[in-house]
PDB file of N, CA and C in Angstrom:
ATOM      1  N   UNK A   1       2.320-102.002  28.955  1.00  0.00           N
ATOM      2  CA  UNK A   1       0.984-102.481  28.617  1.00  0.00           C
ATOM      3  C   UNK A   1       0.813-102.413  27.100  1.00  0.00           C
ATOM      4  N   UNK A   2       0.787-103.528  26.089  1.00  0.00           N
ATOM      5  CA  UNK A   2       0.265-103.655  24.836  1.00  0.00           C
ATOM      6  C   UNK A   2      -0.934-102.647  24.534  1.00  0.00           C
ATOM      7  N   UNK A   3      -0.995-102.474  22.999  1.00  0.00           N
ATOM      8  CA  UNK A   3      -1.499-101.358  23.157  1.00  0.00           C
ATOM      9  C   UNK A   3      -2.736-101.971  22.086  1.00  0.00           C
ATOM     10  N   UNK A   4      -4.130-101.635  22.037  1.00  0.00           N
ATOM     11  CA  UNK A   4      -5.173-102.356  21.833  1.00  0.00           C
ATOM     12  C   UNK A   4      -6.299-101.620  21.679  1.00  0.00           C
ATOM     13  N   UNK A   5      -7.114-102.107  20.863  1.00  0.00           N
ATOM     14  CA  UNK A   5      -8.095-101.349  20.227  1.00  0.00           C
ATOM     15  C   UNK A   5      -9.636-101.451  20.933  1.00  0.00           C
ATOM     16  N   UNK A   6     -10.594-101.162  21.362  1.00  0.00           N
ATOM     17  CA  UNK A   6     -11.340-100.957  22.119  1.00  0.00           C
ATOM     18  C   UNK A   6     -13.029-101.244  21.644  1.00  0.00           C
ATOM     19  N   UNK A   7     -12.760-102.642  20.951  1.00  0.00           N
ATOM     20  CA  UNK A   7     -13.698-102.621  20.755  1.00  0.00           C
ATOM     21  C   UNK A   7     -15.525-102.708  21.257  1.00  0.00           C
ATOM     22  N   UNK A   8     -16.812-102.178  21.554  1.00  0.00           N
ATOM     23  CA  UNK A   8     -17.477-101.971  22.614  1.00  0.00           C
ATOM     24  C   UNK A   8     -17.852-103.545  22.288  1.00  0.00           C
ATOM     25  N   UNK A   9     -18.147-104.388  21.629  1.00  0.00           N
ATOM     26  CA  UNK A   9     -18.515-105.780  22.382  1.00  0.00           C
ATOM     27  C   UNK A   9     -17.125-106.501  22.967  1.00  0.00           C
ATOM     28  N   UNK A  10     -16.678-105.866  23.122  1.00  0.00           N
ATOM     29  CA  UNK A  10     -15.223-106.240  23.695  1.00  0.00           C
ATOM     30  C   UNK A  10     -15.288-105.247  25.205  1.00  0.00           C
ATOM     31  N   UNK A  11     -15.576-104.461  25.119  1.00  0.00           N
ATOM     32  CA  UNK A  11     -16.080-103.928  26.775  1.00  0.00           C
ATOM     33  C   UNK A  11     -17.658-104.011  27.431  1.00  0.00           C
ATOM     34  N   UNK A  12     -18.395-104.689  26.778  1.00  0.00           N
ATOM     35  CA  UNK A  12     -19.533-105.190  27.335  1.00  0.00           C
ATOM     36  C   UNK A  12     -19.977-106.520  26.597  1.00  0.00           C
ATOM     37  N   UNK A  13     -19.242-107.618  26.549  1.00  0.00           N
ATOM     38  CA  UNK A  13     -19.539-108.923  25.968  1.00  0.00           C
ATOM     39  C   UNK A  13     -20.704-109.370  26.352  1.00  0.00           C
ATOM     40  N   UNK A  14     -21.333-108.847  27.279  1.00  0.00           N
ATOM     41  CA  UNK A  14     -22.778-109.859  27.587  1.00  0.00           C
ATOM     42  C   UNK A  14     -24.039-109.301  26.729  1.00  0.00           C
ATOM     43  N   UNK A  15     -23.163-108.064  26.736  1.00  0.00           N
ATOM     44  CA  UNK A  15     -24.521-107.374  25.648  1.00  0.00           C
ATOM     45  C   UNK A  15     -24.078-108.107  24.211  1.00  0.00           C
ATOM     46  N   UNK A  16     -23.066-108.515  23.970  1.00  0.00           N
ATOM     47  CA  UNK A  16     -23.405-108.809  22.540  1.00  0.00           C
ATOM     48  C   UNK A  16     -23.899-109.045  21.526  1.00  0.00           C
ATOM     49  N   UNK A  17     -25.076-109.852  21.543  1.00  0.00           N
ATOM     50  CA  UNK A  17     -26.127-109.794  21.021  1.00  0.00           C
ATOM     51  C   UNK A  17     -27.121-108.281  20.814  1.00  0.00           C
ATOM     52  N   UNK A  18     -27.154-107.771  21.846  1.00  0.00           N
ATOM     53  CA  UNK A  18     -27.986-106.324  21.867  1.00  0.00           C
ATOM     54  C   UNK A  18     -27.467-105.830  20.566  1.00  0.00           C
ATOM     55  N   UNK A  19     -25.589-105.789  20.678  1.00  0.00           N
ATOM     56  CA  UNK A  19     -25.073-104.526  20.247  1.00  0.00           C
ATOM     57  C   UNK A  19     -25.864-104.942  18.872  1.00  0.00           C
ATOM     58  N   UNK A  20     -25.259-106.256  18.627  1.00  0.00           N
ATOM     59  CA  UNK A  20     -25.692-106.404  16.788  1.00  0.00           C
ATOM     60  C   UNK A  20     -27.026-106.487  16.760  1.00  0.00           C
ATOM     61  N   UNK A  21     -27.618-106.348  17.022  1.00  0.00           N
ATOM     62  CA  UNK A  21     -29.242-105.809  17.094  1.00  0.00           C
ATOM     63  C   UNK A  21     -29.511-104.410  16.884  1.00  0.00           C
ATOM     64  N   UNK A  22     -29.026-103.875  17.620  1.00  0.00           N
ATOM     65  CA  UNK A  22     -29.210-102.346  17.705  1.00  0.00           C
ATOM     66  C   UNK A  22     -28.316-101.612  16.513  1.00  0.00           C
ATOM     67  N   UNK A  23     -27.664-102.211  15.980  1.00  0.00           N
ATOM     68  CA  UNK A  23     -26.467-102.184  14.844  1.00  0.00           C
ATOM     69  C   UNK A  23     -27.192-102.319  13.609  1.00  0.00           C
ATOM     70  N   UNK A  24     -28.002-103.514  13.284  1.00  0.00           N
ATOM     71  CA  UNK A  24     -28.728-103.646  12.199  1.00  0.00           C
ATOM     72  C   UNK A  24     -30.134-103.139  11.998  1.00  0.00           C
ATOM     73  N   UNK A  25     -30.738-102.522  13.289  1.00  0.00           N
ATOM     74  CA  UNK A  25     -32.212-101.836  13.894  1.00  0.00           C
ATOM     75  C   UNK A  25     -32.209-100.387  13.666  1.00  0.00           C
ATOM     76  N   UNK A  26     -30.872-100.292  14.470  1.00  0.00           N
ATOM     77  CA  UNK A  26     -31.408 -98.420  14.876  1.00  0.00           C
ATOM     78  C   UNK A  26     -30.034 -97.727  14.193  1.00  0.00           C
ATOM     79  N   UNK A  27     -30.354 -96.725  13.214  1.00  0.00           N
ATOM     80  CA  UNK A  27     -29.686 -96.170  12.178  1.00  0.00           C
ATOM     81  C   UNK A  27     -28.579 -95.561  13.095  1.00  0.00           C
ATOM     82  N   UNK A  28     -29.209 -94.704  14.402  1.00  0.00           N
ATOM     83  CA  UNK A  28     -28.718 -93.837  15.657  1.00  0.00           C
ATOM     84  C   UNK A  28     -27.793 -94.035  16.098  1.00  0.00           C
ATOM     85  N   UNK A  29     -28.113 -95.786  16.270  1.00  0.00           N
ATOM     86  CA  UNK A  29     -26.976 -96.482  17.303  1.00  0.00           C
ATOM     87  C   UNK A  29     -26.193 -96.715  16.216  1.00  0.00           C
ATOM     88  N   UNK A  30     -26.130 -97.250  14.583  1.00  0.00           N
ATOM     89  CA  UNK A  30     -25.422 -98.010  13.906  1.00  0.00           C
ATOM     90  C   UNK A  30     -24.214 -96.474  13.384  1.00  0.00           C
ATOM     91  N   UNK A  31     -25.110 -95.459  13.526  1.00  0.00           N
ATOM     92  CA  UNK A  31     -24.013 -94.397  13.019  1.00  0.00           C
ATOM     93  C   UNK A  31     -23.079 -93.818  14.134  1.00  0.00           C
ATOM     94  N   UNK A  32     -23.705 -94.115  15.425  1.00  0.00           N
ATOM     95  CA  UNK A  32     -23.179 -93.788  16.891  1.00  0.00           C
ATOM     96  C   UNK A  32     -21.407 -94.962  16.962  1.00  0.00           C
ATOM     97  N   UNK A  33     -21.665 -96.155  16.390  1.00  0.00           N
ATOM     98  CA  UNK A  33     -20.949 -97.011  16.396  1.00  0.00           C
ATOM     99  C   UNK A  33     -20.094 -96.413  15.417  1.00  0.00           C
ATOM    100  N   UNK A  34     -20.556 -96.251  14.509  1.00  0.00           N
ATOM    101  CA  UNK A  34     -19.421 -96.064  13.067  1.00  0.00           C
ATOM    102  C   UNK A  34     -18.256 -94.897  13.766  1.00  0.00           C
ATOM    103  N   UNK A  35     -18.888 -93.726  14.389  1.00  0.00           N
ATOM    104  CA  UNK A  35     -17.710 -92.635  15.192  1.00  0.00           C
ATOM    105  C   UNK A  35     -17.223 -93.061  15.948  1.00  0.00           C
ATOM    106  N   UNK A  36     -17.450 -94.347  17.314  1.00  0.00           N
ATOM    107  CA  UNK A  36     -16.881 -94.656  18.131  1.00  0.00           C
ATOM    108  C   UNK A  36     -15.320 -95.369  17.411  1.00  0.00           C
ATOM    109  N   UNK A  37     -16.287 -96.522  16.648  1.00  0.00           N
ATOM    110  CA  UNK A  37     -14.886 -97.256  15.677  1.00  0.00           C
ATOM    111  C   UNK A  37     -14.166 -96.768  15.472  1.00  0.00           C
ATOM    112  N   UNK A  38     -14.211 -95.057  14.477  1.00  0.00           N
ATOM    113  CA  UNK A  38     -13.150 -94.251  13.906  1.00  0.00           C
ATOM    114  C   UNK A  38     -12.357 -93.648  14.845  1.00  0.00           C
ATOM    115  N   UNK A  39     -13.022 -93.017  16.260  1.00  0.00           N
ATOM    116  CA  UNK A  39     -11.993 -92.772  16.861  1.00  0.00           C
ATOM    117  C   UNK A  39     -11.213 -93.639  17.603  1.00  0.00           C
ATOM    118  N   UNK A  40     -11.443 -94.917  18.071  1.00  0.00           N
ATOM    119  CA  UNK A  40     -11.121 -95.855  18.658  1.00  0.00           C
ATOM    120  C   UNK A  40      -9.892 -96.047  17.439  1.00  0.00           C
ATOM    121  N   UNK A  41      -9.855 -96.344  16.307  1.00  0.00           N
ATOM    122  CA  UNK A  41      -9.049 -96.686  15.436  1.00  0.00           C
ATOM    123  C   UNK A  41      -8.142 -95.507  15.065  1.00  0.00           C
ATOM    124  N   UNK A  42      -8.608 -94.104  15.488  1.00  0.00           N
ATOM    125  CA  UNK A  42      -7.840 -92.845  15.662  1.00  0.00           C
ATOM    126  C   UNK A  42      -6.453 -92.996  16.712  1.00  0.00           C
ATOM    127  N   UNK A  43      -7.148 -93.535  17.518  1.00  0.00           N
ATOM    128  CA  UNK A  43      -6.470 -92.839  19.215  1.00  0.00           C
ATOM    129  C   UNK A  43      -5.495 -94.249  18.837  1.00  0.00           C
ATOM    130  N   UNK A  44      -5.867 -95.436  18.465  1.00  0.00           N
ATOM    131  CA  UNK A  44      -4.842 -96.603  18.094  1.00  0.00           C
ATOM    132  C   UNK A  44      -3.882 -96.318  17.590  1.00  0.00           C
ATOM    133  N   UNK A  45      -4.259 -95.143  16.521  1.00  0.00           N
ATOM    134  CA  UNK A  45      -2.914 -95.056  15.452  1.00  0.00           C
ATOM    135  C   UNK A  45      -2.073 -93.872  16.203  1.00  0.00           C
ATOM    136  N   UNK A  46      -2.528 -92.793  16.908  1.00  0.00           N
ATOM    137  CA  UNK A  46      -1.712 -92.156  17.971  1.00  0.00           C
ATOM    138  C   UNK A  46      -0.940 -93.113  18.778  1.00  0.00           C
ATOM    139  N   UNK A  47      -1.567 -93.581  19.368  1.00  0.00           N
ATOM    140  CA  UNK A  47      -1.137 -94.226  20.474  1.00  0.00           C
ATOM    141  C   UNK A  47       0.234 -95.218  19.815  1.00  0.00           C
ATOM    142  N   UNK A  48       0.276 -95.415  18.892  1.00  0.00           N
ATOM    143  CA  UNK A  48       1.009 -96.939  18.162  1.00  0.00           C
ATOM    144  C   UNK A  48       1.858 -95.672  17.513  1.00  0.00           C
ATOM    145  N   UNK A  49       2.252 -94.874  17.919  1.00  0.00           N
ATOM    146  CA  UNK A  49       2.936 -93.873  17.457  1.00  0.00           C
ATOM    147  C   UNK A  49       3.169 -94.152  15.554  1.00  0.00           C
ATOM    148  N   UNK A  50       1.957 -94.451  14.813  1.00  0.00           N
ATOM    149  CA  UNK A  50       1.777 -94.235  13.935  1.00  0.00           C
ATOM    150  C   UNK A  50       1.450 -92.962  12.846  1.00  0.00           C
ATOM    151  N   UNK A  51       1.336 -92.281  14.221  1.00  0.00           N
ATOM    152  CA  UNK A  51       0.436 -90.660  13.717  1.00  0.00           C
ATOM    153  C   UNK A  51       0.887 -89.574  15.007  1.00  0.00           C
ATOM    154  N   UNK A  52       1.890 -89.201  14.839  1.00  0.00           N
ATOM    155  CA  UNK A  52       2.491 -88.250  16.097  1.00  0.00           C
ATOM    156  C   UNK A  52       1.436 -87.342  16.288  1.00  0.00           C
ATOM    157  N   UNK A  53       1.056 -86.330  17.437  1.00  0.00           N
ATOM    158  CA  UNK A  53       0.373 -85.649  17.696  1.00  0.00           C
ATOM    159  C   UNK A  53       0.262 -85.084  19.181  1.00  0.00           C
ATOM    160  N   UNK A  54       0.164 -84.568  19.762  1.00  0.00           N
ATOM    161  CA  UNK A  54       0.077 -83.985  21.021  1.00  0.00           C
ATOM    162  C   UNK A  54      -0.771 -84.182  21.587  1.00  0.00           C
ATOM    163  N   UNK A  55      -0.379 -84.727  23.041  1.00  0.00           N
ATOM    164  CA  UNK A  55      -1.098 -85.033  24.507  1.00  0.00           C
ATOM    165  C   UNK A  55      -2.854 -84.589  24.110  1.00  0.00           C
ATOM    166  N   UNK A  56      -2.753 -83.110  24.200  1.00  0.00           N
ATOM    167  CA  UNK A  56      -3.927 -82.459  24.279  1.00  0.00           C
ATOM    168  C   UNK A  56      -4.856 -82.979  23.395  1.00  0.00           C
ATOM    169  N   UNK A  57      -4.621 -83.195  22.198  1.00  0.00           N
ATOM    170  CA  UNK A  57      -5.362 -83.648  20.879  1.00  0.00           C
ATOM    171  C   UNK A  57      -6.240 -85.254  21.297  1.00  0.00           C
ATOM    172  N   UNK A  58      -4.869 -86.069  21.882  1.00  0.00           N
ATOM    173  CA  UNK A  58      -5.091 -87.056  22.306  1.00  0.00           C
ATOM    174  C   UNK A  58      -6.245 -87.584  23.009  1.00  0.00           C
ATOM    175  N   UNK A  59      -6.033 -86.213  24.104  1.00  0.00           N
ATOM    176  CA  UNK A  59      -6.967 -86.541  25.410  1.00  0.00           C
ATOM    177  C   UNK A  59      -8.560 -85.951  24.385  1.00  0.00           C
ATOM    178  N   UNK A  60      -8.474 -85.383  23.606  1.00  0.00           N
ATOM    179  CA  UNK A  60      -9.731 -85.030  23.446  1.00  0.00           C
ATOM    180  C   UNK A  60     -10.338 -85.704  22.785  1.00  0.00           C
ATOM    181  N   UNK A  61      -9.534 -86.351  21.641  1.00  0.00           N
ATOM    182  CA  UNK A  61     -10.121 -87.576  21.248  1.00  0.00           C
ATOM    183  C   UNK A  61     -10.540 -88.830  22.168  1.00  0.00           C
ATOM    184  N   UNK A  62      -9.940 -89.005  23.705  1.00  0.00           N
ATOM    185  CA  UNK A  62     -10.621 -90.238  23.897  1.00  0.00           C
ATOM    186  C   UNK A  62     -11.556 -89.699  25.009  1.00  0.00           C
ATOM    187  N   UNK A  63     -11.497 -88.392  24.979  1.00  0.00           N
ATOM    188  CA  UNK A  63     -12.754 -87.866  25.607  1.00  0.00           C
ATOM    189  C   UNK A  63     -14.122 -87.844  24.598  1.00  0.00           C
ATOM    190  N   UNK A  64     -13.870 -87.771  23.439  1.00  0.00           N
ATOM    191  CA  UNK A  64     -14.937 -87.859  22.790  1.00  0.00           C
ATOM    192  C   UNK A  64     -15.481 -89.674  22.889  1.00  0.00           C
ATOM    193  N   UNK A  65     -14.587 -90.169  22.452  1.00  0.00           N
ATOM    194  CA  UNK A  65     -14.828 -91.689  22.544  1.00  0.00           C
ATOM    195  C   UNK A  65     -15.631 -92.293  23.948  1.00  0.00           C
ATOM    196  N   UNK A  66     -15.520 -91.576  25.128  1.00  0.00           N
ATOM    197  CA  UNK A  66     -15.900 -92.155  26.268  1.00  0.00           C
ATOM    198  C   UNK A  66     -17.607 -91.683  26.095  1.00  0.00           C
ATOM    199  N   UNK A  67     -17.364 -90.240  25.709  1.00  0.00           N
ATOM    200  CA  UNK A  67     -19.298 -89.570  25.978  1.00  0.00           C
ATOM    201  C   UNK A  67     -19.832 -90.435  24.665  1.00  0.00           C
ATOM    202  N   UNK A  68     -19.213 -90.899  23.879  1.00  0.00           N
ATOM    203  CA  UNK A  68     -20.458 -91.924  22.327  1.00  0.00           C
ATOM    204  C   UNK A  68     -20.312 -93.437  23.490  1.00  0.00           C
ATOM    205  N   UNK A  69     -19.438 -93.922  23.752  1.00  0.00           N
ATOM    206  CA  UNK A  69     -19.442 -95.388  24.678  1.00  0.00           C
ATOM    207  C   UNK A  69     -20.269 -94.712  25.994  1.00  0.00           C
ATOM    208  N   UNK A  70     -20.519 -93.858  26.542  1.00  0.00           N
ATOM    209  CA  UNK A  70     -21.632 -93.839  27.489  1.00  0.00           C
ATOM    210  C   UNK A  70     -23.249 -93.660  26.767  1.00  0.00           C
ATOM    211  N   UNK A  71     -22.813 -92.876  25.627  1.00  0.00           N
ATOM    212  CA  UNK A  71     -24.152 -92.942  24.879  1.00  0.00           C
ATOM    213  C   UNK A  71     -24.419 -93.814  24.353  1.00  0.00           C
ATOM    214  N   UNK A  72     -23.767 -94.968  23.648  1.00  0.00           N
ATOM    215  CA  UNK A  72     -24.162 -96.020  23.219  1.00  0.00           C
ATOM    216  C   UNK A  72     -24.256 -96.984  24.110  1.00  0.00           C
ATOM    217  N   UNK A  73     -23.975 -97.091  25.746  1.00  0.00           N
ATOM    218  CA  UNK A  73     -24.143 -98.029  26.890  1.00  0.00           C
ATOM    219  C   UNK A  73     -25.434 -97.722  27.181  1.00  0.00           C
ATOM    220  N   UNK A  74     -26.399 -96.366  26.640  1.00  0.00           N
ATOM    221  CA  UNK A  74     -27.757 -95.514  27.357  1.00  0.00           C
ATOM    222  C   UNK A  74     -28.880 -96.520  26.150  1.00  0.00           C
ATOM    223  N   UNK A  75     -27.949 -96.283  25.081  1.00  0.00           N
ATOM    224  CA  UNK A  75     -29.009 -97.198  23.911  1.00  0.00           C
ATOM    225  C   UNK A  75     -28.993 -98.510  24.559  1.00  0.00           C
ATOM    226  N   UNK A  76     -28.090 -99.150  24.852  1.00  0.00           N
ATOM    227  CA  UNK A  76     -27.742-100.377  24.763  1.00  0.00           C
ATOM    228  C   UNK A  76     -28.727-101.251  25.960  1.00  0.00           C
ATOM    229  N   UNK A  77     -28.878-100.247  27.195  1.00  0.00           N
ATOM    230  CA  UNK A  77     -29.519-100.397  28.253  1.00  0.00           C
ATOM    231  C   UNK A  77     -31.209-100.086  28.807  1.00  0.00           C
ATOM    232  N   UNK A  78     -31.611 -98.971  27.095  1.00  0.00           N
ATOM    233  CA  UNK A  78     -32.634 -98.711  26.932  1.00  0.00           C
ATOM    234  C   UNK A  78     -32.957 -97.522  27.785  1.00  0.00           C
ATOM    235  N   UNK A  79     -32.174 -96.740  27.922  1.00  0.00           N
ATOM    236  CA  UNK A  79     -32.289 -95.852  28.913  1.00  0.00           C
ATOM    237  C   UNK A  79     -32.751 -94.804  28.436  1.00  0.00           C
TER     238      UNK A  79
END
């Protein structure tokens, strides 16, 4: 499986519009985005064995990435 970067209007395309709304609106969501990006672009460069590092490290980084993409799916949904 190619290995690929995760971007969230790329896992919820219908919101698209929202996201860049809520991106240029709400400071919350726009700084919520900026950490998702970095680790998303983190776990890429692990993963692309660009940046060796261990399993454990790994998993915690895309454990962090999943609880900001559920928190930014809570903004996104108005929840």
């Amino acid at each position: 499986m190619p290995l690929t970067h995760h971007p969230l209007v790329k896992q919820f395309p219908e919101y698209k519009e929202k996201i860049h709304e809520l991106k240029t609106t709400n400071s919350h969501f726009a700084n919520l985005m900026k950490k998702y990006e970095e680790l998303d672009k983190h776990v890429f460069r692990i993963e692309s064995d660009e940046e060796p590092t261990g399993d454990e490290y790994l998993r915690g980084l895309k454990k962090q990435r999943l609880q900001i993409t559920d928190e930014l799916f809570s903004l996104i949904k108005g929840v």
